[in-house]
Protein backbone atom coordinates (compact mmCIF):
# COMPACT_ATOMS: atom_id res chain seq x y z
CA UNK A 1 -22.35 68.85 4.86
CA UNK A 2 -23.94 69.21 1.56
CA UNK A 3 -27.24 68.47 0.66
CA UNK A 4 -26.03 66.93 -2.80
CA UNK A 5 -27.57 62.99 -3.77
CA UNK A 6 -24.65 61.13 -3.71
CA UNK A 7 -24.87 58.83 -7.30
CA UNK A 8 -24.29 55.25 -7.57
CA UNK A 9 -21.56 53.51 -8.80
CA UNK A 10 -21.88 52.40 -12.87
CA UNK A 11 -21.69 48.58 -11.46
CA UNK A 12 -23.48 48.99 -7.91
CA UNK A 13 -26.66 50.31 -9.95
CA UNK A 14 -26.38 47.21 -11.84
CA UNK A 15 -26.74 44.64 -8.67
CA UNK A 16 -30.16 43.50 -8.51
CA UNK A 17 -31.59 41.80 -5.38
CA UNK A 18 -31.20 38.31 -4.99
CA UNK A 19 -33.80 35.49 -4.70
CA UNK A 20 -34.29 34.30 -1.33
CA UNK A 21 -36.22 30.83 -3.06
CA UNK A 22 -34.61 27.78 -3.99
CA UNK A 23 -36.70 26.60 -7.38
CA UNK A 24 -37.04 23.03 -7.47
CA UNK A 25 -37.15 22.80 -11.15
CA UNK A 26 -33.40 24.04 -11.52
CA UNK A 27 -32.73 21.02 -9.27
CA UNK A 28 -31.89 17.24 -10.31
CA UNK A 29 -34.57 15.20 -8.69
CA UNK A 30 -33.08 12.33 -6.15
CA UNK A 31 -31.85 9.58 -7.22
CA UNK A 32 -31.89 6.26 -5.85
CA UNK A 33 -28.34 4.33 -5.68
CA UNK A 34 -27.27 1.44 -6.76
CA UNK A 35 -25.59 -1.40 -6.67
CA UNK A 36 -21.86 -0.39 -7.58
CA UNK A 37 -20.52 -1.94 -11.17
CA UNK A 38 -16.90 -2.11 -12.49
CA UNK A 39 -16.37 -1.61 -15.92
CA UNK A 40 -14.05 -4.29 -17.10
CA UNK A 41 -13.80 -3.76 -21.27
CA UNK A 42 -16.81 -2.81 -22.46
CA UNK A 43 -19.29 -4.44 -20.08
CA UNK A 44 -20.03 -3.76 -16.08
CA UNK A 45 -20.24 -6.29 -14.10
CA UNK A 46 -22.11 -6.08 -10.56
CA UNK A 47 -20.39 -5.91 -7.44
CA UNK A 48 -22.70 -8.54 -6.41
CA UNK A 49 -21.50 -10.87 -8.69
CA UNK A 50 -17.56 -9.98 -8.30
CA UNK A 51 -17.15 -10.54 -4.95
CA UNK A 52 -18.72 -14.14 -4.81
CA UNK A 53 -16.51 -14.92 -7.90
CA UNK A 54 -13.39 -13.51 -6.70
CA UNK A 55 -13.93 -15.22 -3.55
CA UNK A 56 -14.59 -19.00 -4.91
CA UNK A 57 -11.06 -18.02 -6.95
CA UNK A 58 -9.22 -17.31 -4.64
CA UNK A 59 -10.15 -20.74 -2.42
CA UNK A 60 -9.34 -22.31 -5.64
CA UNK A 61 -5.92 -20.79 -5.40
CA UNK A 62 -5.55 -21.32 -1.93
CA UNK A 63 -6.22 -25.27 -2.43
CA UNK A 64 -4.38 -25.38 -5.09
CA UNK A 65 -1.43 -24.05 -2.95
CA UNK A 66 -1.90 -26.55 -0.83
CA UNK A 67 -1.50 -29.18 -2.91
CA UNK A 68 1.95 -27.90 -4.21
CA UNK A 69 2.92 -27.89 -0.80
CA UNK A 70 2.82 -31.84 -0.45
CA UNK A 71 4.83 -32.30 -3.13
CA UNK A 72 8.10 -33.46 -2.76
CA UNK A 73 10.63 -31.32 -4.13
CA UNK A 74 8.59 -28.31 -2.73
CA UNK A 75 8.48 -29.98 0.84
CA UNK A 76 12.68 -30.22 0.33
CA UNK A 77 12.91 -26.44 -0.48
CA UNK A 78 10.41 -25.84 2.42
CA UNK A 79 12.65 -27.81 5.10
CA UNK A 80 15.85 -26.19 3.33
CA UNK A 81 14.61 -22.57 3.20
CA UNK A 82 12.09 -21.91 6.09
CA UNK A 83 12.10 -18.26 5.60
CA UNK A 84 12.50 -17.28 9.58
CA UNK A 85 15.64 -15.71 10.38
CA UNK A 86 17.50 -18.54 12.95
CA UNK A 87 20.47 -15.79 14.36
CA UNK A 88 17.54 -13.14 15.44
CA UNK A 89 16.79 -13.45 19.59
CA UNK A 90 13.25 -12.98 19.81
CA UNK A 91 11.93 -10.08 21.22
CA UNK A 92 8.85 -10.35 23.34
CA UNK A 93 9.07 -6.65 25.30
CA UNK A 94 5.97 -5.07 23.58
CA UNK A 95 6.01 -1.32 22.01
CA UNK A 96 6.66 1.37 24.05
CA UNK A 97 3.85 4.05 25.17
CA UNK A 98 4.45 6.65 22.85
CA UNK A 99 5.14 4.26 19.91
CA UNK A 100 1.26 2.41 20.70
CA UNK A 101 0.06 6.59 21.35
CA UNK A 102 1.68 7.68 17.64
CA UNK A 103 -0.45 3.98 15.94
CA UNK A 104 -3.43 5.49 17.85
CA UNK A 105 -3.20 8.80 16.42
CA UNK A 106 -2.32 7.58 13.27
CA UNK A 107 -5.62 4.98 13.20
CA UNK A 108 -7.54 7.69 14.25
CA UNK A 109 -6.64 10.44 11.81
CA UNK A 110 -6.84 7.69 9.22
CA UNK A 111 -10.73 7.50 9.67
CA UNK A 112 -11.19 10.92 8.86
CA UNK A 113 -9.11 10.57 5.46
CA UNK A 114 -11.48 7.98 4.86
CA UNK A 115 -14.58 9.64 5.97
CA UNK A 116 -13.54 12.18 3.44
CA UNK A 117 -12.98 9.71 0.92
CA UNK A 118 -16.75 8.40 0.84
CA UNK A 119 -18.02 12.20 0.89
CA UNK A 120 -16.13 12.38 -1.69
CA UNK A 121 -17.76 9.26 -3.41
CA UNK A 122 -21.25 9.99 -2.77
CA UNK A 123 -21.44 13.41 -4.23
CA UNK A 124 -19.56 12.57 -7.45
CA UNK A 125 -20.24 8.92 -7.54
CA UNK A 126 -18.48 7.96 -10.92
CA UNK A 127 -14.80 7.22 -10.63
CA UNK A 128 -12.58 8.28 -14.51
CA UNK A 129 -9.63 7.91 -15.74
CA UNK A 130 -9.15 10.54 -17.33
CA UNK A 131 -9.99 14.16 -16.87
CA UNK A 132 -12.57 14.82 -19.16
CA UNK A 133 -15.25 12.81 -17.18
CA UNK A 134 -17.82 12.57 -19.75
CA UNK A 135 -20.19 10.02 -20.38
CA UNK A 136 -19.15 6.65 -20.73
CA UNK A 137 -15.41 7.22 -19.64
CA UNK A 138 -16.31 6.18 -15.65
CA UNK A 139 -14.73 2.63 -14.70
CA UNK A 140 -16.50 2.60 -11.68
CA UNK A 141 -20.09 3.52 -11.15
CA UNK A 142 -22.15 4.01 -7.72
CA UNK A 143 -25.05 5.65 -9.44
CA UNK A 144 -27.29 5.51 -12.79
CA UNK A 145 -25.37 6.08 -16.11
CA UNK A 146 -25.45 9.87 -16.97
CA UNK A 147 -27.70 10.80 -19.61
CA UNK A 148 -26.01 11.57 -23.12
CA UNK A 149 -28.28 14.73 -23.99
CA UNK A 150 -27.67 16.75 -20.87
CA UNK A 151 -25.40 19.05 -20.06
């Protein structure tokens, strides 16, 4: 054995130490959510507001629907073309076990793809279009808009 100092590598004697401290003013502060908004055009508009509206619409469509359905010539094509299928025997056996097991597995895999899609959504909570995801090009928005000046 010699008694020689080994010398460092060029790059090892440039690694420093690293911080074991987590500064708090590189950090983003929290931020509270809010209510989600879809950009339709140029304005959002409020989930809050979208679903109540889409909702009385489509009870508007459904009564109107109904309406067409009492008229005559629609009744005719009803009674003429009932849309079930007269020459199939019905079938009232059930599923077999290991087609209700695969629907089960298939269910239950399906709530970790979306379990993955909301931790997805809540730590980049602005959904693009395109890929270059800067400010003002989100269409649909769970948090505050992103300031312009920062980085």
């Amino acid at each position: 054995m010699s008694n020689k100092p080994t010398t460092p590598e060029p790059l090892e004697a440039a690694i420093t130490q690293a911080d074991d401290r987590l500064l708090a003013d590189h950090w983003m502060p929290p931020q509270a959510g809010i209510v989600p908004r879809v950009r339709v055009g140029r304005r959002w508009i409020s989930v809050l507001w979208a679903l109540p509206i889409g909702t009385v619409a489509l009870m508007v469509l459904i009564a109107i629907a109904e309406a067409l359905r009492e008229l005559p010539d629609v009744k005719a094509f009803i009674a003429q073309h009932p849309g079930i299928a007269q020459a199939a025997p019905s079938v009232d056996s059930g599923f077999p076990w290991w087609l209700q097991l695969q629907h089960f597995l298939n269910m239950f895999f399906m709530l970790f793809i979306i379990r993955a899609g909301l931790q997805i959504l809540a730590d980049h909570p602005r959904l693009d279009w395109r890929r270059d995801c800067t400010p003002g090009t989100d269409w649909f928005r769970f948090q505050r808009p992103v300031p312009k000046g920062r980085v």
